[in-house]
C-alpha atoms as a PDB file:
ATOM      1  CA  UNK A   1       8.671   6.623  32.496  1.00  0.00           C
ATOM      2  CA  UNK A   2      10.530   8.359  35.137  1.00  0.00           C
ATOM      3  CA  UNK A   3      10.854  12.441  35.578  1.00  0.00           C
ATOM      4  CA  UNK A   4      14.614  13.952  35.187  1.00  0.00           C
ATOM      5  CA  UNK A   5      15.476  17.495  36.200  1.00  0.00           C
ATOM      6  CA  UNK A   6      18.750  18.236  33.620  1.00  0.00           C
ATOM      7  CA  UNK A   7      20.591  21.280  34.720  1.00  0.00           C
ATOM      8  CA  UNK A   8      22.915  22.492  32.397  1.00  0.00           C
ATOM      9  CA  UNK A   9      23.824  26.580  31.456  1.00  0.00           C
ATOM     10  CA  UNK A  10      24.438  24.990  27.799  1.00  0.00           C
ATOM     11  CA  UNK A  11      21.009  25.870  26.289  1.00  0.00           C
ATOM     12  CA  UNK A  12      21.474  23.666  22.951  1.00  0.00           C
ATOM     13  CA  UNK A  13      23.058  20.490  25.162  1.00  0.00           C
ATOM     14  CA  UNK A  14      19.652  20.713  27.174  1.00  0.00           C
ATOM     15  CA  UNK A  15      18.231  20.180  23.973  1.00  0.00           C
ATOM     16  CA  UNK A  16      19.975  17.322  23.326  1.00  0.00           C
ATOM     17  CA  UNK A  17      19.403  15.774  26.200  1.00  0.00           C
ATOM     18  CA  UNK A  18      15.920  16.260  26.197  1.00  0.00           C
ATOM     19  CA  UNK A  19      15.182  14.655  22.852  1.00  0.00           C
ATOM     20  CA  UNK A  20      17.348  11.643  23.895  1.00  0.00           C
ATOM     21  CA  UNK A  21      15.627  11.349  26.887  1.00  0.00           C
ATOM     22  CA  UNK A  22      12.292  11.618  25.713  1.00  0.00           C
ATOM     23  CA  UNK A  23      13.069   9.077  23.086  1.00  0.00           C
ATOM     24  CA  UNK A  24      12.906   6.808  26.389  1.00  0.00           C
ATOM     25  CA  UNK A  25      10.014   7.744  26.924  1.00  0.00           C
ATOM     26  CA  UNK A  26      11.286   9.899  30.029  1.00  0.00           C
ATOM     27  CA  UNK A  27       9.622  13.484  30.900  1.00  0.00           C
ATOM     28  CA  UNK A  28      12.465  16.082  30.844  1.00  0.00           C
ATOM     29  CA  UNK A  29      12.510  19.545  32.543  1.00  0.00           C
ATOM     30  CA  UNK A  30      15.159  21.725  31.996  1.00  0.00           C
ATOM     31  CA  UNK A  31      16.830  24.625  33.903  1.00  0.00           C
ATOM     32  CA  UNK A  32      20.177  26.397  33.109  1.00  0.00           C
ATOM     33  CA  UNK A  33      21.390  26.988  36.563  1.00  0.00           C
ATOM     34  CA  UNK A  34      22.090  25.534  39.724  1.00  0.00           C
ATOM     35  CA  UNK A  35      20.702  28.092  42.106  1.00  0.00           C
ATOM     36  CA  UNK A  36      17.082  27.769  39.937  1.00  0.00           C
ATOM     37  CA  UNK A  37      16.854  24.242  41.711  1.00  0.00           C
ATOM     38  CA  UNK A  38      14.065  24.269  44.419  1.00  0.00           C
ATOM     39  CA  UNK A  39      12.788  22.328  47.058  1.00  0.00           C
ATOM     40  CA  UNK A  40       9.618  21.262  44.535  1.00  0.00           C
ATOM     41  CA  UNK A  41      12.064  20.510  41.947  1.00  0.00           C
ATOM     42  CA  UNK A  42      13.227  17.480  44.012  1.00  0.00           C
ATOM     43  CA  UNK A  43       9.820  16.520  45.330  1.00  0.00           C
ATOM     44  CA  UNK A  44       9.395  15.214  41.903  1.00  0.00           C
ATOM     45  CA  UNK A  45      13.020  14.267  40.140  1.00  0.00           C
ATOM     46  CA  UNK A  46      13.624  10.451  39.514  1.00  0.00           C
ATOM     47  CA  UNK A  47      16.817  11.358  38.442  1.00  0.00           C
ATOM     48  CA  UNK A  48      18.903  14.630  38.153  1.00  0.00           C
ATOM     49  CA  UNK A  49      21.686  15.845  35.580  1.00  0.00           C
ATOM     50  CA  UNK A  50      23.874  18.361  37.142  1.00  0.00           C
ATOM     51  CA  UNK A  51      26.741  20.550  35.380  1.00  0.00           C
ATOM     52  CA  UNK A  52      29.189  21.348  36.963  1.00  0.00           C
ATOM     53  CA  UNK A  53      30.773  24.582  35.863  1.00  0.00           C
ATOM     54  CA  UNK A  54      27.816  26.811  36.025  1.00  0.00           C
ATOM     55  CA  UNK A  55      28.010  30.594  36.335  1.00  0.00           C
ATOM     56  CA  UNK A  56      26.656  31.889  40.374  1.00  0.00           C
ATOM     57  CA  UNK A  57      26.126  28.422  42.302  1.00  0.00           C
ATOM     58  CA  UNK A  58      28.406  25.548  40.694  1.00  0.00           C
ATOM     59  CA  UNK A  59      27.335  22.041  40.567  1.00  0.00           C
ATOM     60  CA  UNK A  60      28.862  20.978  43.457  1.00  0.00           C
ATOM     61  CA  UNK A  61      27.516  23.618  45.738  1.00  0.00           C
ATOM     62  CA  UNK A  62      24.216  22.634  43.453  1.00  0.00           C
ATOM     63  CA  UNK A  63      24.725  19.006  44.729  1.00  0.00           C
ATOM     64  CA  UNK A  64      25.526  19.553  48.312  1.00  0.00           C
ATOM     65  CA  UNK A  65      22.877  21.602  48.758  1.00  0.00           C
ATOM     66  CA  UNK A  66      20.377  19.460  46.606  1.00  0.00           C
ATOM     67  CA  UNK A  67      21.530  16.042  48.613  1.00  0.00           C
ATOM     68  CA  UNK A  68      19.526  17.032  52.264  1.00  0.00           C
ATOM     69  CA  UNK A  69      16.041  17.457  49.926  1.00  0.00           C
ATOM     70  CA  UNK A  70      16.382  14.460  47.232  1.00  0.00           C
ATOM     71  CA  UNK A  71      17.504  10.793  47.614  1.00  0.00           C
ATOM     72  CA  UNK A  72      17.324  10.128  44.066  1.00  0.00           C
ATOM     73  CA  UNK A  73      20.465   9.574  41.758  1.00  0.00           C
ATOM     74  CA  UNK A  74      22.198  12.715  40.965  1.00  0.00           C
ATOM     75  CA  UNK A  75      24.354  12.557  37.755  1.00  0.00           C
ATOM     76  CA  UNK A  76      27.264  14.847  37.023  1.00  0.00           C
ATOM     77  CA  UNK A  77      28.055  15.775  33.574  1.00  0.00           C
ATOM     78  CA  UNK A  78      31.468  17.669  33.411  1.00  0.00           C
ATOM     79  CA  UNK A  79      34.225  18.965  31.360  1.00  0.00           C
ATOM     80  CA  UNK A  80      36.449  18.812  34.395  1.00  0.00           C
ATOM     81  CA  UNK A  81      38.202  14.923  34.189  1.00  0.00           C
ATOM     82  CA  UNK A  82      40.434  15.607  36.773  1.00  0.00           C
ATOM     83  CA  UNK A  83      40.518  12.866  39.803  1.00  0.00           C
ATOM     84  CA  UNK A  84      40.386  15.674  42.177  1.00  0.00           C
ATOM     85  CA  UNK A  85      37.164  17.084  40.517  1.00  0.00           C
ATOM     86  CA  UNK A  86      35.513  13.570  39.829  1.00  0.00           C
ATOM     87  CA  UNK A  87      36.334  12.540  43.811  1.00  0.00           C
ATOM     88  CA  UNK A  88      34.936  16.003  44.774  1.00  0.00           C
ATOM     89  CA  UNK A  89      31.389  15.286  43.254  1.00  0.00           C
ATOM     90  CA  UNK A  90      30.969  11.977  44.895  1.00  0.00           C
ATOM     91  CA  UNK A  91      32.135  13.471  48.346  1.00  0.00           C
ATOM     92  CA  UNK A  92      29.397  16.259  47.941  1.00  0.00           C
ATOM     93  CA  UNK A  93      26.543  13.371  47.369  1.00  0.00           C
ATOM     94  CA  UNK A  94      26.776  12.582  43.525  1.00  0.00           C
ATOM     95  CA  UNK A  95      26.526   8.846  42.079  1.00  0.00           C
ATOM     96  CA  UNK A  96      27.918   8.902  39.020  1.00  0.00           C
ATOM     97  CA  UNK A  97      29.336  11.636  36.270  1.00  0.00           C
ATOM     98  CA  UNK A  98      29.900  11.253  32.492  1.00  0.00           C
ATOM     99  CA  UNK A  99      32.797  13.288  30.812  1.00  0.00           C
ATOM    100  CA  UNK A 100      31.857  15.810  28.116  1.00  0.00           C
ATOM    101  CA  UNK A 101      32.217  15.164  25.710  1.00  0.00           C
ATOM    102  CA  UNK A 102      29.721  11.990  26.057  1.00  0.00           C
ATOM    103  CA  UNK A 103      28.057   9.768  23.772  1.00  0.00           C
ATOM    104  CA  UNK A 104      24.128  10.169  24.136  1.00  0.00           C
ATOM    105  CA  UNK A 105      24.050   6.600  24.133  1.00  0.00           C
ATOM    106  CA  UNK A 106      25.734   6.479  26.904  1.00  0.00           C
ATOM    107  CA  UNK A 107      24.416   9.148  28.654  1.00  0.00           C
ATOM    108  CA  UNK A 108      21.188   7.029  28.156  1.00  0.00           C
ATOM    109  CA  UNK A 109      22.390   3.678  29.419  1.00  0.00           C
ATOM    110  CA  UNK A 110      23.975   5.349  32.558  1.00  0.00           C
ATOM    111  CA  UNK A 111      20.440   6.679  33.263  1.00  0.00           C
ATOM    112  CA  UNK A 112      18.218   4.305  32.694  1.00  0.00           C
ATOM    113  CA  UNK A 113      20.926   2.104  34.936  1.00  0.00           C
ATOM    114  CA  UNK A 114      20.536   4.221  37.417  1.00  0.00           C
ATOM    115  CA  UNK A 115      16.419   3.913  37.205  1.00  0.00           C
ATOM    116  CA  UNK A 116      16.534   0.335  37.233  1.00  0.00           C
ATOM    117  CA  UNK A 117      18.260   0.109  40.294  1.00  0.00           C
ATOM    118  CA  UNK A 118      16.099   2.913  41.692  1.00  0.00           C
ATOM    119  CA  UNK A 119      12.551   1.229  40.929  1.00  0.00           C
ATOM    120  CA  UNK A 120      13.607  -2.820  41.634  1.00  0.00           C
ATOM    121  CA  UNK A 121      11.642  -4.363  44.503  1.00  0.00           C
ATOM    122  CA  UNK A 122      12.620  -6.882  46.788  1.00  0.00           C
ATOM    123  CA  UNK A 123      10.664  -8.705  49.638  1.00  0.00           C
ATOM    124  CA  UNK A 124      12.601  -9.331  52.798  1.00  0.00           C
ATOM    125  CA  UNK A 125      15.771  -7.986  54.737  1.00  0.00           C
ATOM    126  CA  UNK A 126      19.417  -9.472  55.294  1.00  0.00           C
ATOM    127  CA  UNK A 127      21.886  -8.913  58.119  1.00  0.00           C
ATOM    128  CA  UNK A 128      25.403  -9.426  57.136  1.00  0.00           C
ATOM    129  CA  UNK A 129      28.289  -8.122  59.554  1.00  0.00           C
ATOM    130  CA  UNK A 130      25.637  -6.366  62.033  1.00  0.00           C
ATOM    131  CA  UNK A 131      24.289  -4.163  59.101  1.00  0.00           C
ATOM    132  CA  UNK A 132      20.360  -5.052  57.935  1.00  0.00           C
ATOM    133  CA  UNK A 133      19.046  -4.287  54.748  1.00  0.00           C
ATOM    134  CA  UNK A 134      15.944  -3.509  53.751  1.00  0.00           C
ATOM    135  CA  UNK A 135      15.784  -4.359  50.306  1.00  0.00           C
ATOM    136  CA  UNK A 136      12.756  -3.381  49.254  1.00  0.00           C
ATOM    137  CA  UNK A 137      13.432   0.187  50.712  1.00  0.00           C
ATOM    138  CA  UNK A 138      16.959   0.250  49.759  1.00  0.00           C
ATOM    139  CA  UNK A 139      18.077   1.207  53.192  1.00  0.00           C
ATOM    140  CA  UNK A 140      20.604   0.013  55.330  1.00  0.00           C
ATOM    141  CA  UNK A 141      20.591   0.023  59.502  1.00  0.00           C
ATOM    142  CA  UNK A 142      22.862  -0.424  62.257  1.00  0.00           C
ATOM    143  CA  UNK A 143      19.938  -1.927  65.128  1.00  0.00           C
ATOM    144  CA  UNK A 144      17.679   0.770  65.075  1.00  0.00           C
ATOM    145  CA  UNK A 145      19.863   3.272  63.616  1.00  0.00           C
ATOM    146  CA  UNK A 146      19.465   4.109  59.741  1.00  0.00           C
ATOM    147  CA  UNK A 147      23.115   4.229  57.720  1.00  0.00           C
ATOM    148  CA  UNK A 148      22.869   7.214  55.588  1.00  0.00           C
ATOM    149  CA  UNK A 149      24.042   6.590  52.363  1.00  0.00           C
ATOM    150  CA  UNK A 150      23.923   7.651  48.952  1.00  0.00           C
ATOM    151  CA  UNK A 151      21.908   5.164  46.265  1.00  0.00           C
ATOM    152  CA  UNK A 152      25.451   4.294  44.859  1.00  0.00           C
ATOM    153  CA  UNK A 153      26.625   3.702  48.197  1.00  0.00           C
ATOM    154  CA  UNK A 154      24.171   1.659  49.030  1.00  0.00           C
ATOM    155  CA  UNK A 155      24.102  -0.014  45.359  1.00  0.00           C
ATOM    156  CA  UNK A 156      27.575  -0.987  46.238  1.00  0.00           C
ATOM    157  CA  UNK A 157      27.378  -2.088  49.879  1.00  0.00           C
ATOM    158  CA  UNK A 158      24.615  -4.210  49.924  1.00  0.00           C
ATOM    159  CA  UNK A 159      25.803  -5.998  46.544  1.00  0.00           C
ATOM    160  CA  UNK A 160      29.325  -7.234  48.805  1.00  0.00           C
ATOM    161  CA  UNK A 161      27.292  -7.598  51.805  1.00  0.00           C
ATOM    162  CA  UNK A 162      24.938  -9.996  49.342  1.00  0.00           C
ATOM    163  CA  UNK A 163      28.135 -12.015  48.192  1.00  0.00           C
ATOM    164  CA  UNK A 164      29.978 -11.621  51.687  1.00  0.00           C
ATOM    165  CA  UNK A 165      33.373 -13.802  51.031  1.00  0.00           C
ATOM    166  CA  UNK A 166      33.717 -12.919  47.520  1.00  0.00           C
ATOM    167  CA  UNK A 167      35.834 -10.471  46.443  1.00  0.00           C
ATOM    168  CA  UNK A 168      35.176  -8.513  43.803  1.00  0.00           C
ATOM    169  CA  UNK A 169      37.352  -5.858  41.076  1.00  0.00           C
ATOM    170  CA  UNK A 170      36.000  -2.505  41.408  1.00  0.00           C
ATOM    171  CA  UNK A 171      35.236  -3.035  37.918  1.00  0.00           C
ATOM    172  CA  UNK A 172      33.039  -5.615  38.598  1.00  0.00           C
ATOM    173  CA  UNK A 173      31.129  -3.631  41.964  1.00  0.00           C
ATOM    174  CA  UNK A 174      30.503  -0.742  39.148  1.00  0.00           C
ATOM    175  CA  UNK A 175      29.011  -2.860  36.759  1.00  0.00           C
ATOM    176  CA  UNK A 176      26.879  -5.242  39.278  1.00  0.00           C
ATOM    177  CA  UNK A 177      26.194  -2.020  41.126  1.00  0.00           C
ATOM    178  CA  UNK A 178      24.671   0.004  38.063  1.00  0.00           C
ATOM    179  CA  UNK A 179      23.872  -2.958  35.233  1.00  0.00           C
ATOM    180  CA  UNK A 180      26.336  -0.848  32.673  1.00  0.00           C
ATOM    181  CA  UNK A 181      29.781  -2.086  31.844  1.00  0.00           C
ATOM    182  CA  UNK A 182      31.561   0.990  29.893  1.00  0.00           C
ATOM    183  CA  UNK A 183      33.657   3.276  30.517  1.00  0.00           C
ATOM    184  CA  UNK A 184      33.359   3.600  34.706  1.00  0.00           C
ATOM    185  CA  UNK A 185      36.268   5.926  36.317  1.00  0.00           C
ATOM    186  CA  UNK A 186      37.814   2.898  39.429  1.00  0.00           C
ATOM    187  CA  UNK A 187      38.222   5.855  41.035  1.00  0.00           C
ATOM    188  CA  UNK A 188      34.496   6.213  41.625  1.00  0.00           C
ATOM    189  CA  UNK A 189      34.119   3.142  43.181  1.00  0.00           C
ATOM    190  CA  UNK A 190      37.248   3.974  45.404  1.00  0.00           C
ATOM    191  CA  UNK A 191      35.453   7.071  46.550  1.00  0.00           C
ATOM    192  CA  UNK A 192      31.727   5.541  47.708  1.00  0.00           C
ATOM    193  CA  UNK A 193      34.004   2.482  49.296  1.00  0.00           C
ATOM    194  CA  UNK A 194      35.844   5.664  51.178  1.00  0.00           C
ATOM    195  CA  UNK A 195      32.595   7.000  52.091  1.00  0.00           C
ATOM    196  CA  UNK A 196      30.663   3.629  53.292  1.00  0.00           C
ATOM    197  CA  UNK A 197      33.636   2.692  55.805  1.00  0.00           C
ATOM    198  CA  UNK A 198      33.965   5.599  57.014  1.00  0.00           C
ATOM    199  CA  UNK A 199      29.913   5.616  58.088  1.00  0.00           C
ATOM    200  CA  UNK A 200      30.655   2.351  59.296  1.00  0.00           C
ATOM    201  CA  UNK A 201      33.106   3.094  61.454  1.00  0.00           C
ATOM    202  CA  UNK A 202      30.688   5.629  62.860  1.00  0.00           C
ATOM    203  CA  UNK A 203      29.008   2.789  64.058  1.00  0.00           C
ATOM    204  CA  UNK A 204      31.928   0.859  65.056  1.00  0.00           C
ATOM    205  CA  UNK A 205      31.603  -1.498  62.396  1.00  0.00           C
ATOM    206  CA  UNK A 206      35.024  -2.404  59.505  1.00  0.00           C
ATOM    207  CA  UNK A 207      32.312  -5.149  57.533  1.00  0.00           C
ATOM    208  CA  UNK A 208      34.683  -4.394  54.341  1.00  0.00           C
ATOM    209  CA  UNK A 209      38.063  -5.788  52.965  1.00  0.00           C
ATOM    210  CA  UNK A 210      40.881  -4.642  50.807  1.00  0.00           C
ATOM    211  CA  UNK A 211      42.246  -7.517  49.073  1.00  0.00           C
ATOM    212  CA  UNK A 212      45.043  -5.666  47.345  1.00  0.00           C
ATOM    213  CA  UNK A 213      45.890  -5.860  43.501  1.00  0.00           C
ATOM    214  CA  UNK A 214      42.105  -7.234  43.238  1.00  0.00           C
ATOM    215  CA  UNK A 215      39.435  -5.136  44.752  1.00  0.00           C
ATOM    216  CA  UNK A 216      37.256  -5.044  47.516  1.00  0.00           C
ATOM    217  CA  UNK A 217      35.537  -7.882  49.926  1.00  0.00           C
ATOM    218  CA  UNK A 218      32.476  -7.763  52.448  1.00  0.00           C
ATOM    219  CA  UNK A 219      34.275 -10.583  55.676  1.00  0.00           C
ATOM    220  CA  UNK A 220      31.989 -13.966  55.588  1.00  0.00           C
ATOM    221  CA  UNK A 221      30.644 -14.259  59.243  1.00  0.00           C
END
């Protein structure tokens, strides 16, 4: 069971996503606007369903503003398929997004993906390429220094950090990533592999290769 904050200015998709949630057993609390999001609000949220075009505060500011007071998964759920849009909400701190309109079954997988990944435990830590992970905590480090990334960021680094020498489709990094092989935007994947280098390089570290016309590779030491 898991607790997910859905935040949607549709009134009769809430319900919708409510009863399909709850079907998984999941307890669902609804709000229909971005700015009704507080600070308790993400003291409890397992997971959190954002809109995007919302009257006042949109999703993205929503997001952005959300992302410094909860590290769990934050889902986008938009009308707006656009790559500029979609790239947006991953640079403001999102993980994944579904298209309306979505299948509920999807909707479902992609969330209970996102929990599983969320809630698996782990027992030691792994340096590859002078980053550690802590995989029980999910968290990667640079010596003492913690790597602040996003759970689909991290998802997605330590899995080619795991399998450093292989390379791997971005295909393959969403679905090994998330557990759910479907209908996953590349461009996502483009986008948290944008944002990872770049806080690597912060730390004057370029772990990550392009292998181009295949995907993506983490360099074998």
């Amino acid at each position: 069971m898991a607790h997910i904050l859905a935040v949607d200015d549709d009134r009769d998709l809430c319900d919708l996503l409510r009863t399909a949630l709850e079907r998984d057993g999941h307890v669902v609390t609804v709000l229909y606007s971005g700015a009704a999001v507080t600070e308790q609000h993400c003291a409890w949220a397992d997971c959190i369903l954002l809109d995007v075009m919302m009257p006042g505060e949109d999703g993205f500011a929503t997001c952005r503003r959300l992302r410094a007071l909860a590290d769990c998964p934050i889902l986008f759920l938009t009308a707006r398929t656009g790559e500029e849009d979609v790239l947006r909400g991953l640079g403001v701190g999102g993980d994944d997004y579904l298209t309306k309109p979505f299948r509920l079954a999807e909707l479902r997988a992609r969330v209970n993906a996102h929990l599983r990944r969320q809630n698996r435990t782990s027992r030691h830590r792994v340096c590859r390429g002078g980053v550690t992970f802590d995989l029980q905590a999910e968290q990667a480090f640079v010596g003492e220094t913690p790597l602040h990334l996003t759970r689909a960021e991290y998802a997605i680094c330590e899995y080619l950090a795991l399998h450093a020498g292989r390379t791997f489709s971005k295909e393959q990094l969403y679905e090994a990533a998330f557990g759910f092989d479907g209908t996953a935007d590349t461009s996502a994947v483009t986008e948290h592999v944008k944002n990872i280098r770049s806080k690597l390089r912060g730390c004057a570290l370029q772990p990550i290769e392009t292998v181009w016309g295949i995907g993506y590779r983490w360099k074998n030491e």
